[in-house]
N, C-alpha and C. Protein backbone atom coordinates (compact mmCIF):
# COMPACT_ATOMS: atom_id res chain seq x y z
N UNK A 1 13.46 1.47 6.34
CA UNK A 1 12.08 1.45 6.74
C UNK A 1 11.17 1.65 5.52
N UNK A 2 11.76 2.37 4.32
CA UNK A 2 10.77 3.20 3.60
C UNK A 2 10.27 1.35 2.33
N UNK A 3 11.89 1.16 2.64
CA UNK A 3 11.64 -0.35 1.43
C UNK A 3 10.75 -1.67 1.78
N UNK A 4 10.86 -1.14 3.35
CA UNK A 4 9.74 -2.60 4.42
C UNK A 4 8.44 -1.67 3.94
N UNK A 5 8.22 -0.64 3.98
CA UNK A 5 7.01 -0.28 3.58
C UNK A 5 6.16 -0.36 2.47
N UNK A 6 7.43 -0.28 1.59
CA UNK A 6 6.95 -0.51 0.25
C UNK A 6 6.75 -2.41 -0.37
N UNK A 7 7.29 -2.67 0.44
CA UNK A 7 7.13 -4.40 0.12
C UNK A 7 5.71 -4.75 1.14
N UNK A 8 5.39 -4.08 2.15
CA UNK A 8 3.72 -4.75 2.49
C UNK A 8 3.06 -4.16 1.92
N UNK A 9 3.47 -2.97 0.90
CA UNK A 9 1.98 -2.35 0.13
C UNK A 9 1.98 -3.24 -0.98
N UNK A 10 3.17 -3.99 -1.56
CA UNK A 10 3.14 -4.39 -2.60
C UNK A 10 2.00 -6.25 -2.37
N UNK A 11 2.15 -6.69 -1.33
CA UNK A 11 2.09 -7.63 -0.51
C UNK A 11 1.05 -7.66 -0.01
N UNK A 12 0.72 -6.53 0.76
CA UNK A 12 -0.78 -6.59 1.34
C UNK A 12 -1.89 -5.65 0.70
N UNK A 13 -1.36 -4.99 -0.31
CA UNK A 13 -1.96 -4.22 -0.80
C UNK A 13 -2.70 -2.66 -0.12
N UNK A 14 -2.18 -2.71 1.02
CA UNK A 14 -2.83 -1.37 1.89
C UNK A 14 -2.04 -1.82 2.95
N UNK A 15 -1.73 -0.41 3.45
CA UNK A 15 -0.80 -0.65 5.07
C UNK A 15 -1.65 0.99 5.25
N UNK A 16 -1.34 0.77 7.01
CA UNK A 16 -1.58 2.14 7.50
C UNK A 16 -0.47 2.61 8.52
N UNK A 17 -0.15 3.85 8.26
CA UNK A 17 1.14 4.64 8.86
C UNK A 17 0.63 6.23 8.33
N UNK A 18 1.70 6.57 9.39
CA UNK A 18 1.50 8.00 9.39
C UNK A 18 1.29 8.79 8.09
N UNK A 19 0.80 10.30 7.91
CA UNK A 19 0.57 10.57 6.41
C UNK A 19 1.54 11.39 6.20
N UNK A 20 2.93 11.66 6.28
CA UNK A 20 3.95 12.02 5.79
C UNK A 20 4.32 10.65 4.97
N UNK A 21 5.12 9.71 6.07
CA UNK A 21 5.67 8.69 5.23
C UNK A 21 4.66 7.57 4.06
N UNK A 22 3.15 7.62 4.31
CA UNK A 22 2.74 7.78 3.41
C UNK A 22 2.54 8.06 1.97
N UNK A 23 2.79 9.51 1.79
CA UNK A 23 3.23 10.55 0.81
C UNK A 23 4.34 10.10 0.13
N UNK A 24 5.15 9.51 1.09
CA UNK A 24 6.93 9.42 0.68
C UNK A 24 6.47 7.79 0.20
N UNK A 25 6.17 6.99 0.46
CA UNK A 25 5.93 5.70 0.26
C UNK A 25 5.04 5.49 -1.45
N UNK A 26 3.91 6.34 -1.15
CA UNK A 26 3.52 6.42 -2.51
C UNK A 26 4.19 6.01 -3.85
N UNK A 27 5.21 7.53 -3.49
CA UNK A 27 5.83 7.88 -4.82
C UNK A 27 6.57 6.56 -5.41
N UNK A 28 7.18 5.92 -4.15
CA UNK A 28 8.08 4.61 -4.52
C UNK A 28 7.19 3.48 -5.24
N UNK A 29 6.36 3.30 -4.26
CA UNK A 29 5.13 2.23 -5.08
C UNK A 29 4.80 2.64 -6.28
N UNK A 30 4.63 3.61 -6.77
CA UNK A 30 4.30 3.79 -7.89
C UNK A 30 5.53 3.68 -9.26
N UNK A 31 6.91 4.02 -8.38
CA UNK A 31 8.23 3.83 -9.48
C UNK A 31 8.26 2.14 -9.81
N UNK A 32 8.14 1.60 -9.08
CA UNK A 32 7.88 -0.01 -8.75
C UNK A 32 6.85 -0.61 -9.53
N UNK A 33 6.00 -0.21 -9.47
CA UNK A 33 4.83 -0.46 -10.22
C UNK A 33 5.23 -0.54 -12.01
N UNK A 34 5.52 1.11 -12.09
CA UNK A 34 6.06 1.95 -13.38
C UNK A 34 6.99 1.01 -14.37
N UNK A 35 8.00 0.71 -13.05
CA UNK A 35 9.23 -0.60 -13.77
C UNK A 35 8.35 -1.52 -14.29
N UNK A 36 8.10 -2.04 -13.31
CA UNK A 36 7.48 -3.79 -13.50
C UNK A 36 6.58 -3.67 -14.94
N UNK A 37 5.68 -2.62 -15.13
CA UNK A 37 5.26 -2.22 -16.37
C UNK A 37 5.72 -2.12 -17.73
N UNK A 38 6.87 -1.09 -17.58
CA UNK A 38 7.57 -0.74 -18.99
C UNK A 38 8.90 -1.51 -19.01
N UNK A 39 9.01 -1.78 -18.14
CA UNK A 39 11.01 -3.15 -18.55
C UNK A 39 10.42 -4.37 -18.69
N UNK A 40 12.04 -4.79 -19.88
CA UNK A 40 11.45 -6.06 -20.09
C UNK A 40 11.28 -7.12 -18.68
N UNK A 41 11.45 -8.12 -18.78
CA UNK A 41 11.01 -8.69 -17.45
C UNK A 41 12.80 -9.22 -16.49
N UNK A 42 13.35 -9.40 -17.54
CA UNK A 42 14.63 -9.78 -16.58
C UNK A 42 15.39 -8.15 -15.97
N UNK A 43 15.37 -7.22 -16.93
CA UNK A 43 15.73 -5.82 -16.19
C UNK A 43 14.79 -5.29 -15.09
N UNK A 44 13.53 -5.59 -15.58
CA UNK A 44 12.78 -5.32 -13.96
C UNK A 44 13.41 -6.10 -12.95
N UNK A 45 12.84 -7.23 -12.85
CA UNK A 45 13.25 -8.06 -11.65
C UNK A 45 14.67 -6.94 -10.99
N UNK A 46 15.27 -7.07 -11.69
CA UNK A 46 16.48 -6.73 -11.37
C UNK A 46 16.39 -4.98 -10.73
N UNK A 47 15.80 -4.23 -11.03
CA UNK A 47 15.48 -2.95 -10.56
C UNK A 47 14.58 -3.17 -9.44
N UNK A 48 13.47 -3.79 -9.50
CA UNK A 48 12.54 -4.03 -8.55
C UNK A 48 13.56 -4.88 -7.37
N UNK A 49 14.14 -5.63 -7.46
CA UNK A 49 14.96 -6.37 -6.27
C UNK A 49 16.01 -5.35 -5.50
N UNK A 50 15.97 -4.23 -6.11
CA UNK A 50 17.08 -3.32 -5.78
C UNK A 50 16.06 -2.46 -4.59
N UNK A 51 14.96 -2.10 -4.71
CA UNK A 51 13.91 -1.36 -3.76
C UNK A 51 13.37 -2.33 -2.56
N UNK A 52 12.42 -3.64 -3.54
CA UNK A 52 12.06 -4.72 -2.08
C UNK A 52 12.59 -5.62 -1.84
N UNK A 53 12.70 -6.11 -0.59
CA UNK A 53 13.34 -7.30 -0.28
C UNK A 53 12.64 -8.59 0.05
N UNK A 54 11.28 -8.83 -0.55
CA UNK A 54 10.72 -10.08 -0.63
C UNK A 54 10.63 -10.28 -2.05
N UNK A 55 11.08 -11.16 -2.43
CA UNK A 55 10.88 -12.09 -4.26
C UNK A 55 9.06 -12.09 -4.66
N UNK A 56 8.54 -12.39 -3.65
CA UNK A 56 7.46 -12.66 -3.59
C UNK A 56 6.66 -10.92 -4.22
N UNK A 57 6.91 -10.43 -3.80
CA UNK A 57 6.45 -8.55 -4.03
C UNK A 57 7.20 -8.37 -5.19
N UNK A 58 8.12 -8.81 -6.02
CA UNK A 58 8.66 -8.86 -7.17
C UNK A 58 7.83 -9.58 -7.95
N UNK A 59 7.32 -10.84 -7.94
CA UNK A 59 6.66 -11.99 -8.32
C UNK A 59 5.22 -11.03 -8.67
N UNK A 60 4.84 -10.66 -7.55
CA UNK A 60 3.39 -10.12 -7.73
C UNK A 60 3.18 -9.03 -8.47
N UNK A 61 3.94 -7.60 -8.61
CA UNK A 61 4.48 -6.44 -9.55
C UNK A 61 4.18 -7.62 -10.65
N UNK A 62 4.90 -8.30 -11.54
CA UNK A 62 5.07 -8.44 -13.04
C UNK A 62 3.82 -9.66 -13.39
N UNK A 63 3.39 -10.65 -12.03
CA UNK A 63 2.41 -11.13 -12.73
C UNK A 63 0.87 -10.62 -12.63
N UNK A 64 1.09 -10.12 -11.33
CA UNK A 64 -0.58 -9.35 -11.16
C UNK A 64 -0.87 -7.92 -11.56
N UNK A 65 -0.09 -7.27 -10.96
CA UNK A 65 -0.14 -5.91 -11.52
C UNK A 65 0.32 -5.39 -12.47
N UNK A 66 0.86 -6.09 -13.26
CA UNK A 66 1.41 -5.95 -14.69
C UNK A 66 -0.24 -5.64 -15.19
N UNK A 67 -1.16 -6.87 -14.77
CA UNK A 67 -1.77 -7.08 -16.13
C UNK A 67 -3.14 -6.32 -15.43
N UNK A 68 -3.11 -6.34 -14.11
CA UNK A 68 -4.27 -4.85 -13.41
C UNK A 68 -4.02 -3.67 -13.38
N UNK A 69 -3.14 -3.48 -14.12
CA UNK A 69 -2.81 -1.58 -14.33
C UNK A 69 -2.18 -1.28 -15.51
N UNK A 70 -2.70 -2.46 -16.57
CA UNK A 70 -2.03 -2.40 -17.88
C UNK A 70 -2.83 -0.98 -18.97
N UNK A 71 -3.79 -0.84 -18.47
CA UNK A 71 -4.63 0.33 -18.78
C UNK A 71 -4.25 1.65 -18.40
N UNK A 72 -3.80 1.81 -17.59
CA UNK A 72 -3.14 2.46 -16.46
C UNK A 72 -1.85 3.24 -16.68
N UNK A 73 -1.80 4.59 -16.43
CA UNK A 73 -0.06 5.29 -16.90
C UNK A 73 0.20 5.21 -15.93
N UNK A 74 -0.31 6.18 -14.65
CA UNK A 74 0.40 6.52 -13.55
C UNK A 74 -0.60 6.14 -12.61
N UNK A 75 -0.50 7.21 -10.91
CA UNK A 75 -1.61 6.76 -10.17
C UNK A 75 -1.68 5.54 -9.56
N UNK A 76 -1.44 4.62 -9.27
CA UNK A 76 -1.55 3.22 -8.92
C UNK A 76 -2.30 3.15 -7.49
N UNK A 77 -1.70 4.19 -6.72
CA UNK A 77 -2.13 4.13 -5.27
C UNK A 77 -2.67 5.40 -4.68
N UNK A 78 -3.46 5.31 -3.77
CA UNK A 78 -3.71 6.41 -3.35
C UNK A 78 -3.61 6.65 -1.57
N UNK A 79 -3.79 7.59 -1.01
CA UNK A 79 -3.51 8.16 0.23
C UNK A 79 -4.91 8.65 0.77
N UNK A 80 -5.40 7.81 2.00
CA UNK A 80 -6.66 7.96 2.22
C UNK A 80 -6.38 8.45 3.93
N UNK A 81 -6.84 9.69 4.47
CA UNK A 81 -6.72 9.83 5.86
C UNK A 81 -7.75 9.55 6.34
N UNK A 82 -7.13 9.00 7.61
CA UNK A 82 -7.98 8.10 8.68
C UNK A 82 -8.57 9.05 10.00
N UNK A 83 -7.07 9.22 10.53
CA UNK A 83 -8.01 10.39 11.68
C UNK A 83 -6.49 11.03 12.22
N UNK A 84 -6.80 10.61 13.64
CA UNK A 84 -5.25 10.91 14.75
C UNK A 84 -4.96 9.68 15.41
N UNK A 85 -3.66 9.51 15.34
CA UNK A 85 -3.41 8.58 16.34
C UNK A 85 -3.41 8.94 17.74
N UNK A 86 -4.40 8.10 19.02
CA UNK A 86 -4.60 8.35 20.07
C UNK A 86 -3.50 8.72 21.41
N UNK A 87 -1.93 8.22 20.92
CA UNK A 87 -1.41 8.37 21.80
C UNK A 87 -0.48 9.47 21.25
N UNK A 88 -0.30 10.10 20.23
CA UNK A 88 0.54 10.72 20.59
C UNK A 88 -0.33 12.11 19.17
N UNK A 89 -1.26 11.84 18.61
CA UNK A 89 -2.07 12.81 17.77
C UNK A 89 -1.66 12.96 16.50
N UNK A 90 -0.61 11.90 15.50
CA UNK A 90 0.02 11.96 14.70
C UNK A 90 -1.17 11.83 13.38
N UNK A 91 -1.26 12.64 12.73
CA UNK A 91 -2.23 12.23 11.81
C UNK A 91 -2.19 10.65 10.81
N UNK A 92 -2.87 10.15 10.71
CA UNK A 92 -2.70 8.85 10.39
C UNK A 92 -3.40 8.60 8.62
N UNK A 93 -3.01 7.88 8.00
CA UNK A 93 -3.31 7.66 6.63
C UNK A 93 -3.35 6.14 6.14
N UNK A 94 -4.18 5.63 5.30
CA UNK A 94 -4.08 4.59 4.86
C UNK A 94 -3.45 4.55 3.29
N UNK A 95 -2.48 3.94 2.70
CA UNK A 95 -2.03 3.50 1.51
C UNK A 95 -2.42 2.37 0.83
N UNK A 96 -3.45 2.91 -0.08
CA UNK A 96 -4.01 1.73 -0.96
C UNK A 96 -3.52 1.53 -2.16
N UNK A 97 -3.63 0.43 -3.01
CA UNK A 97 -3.75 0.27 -4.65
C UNK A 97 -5.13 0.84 -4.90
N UNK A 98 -4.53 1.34 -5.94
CA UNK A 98 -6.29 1.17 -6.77
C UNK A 98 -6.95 -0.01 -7.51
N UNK A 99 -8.03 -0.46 -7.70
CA UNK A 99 -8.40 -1.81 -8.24
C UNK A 99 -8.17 -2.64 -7.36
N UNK A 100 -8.12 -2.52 -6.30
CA UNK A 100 -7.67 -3.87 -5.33
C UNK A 100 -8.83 -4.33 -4.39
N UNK A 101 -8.70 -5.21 -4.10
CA UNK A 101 -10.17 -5.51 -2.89
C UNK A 101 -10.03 -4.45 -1.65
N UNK A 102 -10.31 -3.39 -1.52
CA UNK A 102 -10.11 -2.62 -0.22
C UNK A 102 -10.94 -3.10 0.96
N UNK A 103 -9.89 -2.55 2.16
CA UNK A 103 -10.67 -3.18 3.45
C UNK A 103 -12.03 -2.96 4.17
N UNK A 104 -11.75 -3.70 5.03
CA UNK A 104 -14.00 -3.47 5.38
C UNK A 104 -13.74 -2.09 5.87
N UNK A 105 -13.17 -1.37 6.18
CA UNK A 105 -12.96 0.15 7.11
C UNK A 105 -13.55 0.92 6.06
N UNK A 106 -12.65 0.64 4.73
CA UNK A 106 -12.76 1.99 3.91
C UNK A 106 -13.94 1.38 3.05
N UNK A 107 -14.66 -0.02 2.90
CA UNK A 107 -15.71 -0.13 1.65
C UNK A 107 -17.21 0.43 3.10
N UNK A 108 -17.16 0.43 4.23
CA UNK A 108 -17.86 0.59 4.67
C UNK A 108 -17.83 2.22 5.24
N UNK A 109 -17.13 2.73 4.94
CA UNK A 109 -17.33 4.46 4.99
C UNK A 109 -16.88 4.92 6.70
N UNK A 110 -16.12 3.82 7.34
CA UNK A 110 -15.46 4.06 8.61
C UNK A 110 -14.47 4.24 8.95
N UNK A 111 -13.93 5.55 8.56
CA UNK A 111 -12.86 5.91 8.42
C UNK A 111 -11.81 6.21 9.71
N UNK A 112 -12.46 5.83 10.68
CA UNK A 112 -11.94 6.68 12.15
C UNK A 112 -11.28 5.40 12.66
N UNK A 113 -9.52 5.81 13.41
CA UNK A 113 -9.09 4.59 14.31
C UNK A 113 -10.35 4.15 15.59
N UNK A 114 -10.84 4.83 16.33
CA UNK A 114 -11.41 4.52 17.16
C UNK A 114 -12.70 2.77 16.92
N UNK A 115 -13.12 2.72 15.13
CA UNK A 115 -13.94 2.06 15.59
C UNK A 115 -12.99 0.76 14.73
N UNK A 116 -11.71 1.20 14.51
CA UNK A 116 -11.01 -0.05 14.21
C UNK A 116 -10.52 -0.87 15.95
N UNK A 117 -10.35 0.31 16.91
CA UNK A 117 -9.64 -0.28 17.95
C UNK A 117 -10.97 -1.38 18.95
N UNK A 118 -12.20 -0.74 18.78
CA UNK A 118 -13.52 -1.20 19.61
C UNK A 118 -13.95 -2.49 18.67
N UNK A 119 -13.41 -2.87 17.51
CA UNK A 119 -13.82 -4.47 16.97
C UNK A 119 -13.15 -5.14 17.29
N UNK A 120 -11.31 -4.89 18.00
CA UNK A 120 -10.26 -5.55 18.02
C UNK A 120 -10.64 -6.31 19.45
N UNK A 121 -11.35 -5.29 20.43
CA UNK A 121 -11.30 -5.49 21.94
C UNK A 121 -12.44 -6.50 22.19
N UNK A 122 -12.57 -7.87 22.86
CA UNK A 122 -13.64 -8.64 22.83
C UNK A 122 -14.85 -7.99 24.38
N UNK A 123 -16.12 -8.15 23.89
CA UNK A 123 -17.01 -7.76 24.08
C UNK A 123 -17.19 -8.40 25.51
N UNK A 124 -17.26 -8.07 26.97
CA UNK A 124 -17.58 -8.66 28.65
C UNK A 124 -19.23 -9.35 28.62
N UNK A 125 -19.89 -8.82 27.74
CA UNK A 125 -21.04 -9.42 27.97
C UNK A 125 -21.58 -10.91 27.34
């Protein structure tokens, strides 16, 4: 589960899940990141293919984020809480990159599931 997680952060650049596995997800994105950075490029691949299982999230590590976090030591991502999840109260978190286009939720300061679930639902009137 933890390596499907880490291949849509790499991929979509932000996923949202609970803020434990979150925390735990981080750290990996960021070893991932770290590789793709400091190995040469055929030993990455090769380390990075060992964590995700899309080529494509390999592909993107060494050509995009190589050269958007080349400034960059550590840190890559960060852990943004959202609220509770409604059915069962699990605290909920979003996992972003940094430097990345972030979503309309978080550039618009709406941090709460509730007004992600009321845009999803179409309007009776």
């Amino acid at each position: 589960m933890l390596r499907n997680m880490v291949t849509s952060v790499l991929l979509y650049e932000h996923i949202r899940t609970t803020k434990k596995r979150a925390q735990v997800v981080k750290a990996l994105v960021d070893r991932v990141l770290t590789i793709g950075k400091r190995e040469r490029a055929d030993l990455a691949i090769r380390k990075i293919n060992q964590i995700v299982f899309d080529p494509n999230a390999c592909r993107k590590v060494l050509e995009v984020f190589k050269k958007r976090y080349a400034k960059r030591s550590s840190g890559f991502s960060r852990v943004v809480p959202v609220g509770s999840r409604k059915g069962d109260g699990a605290m909920l978190a979003d996992l972003i990159l940094l430097d990345a286009a972030e979503p309309e939720e978080v550039q618009s300061g709406k941090l709460n599931v509730k007004s992600a679930s009321k845009r999803s639902t179409p309007s009776l009137q």
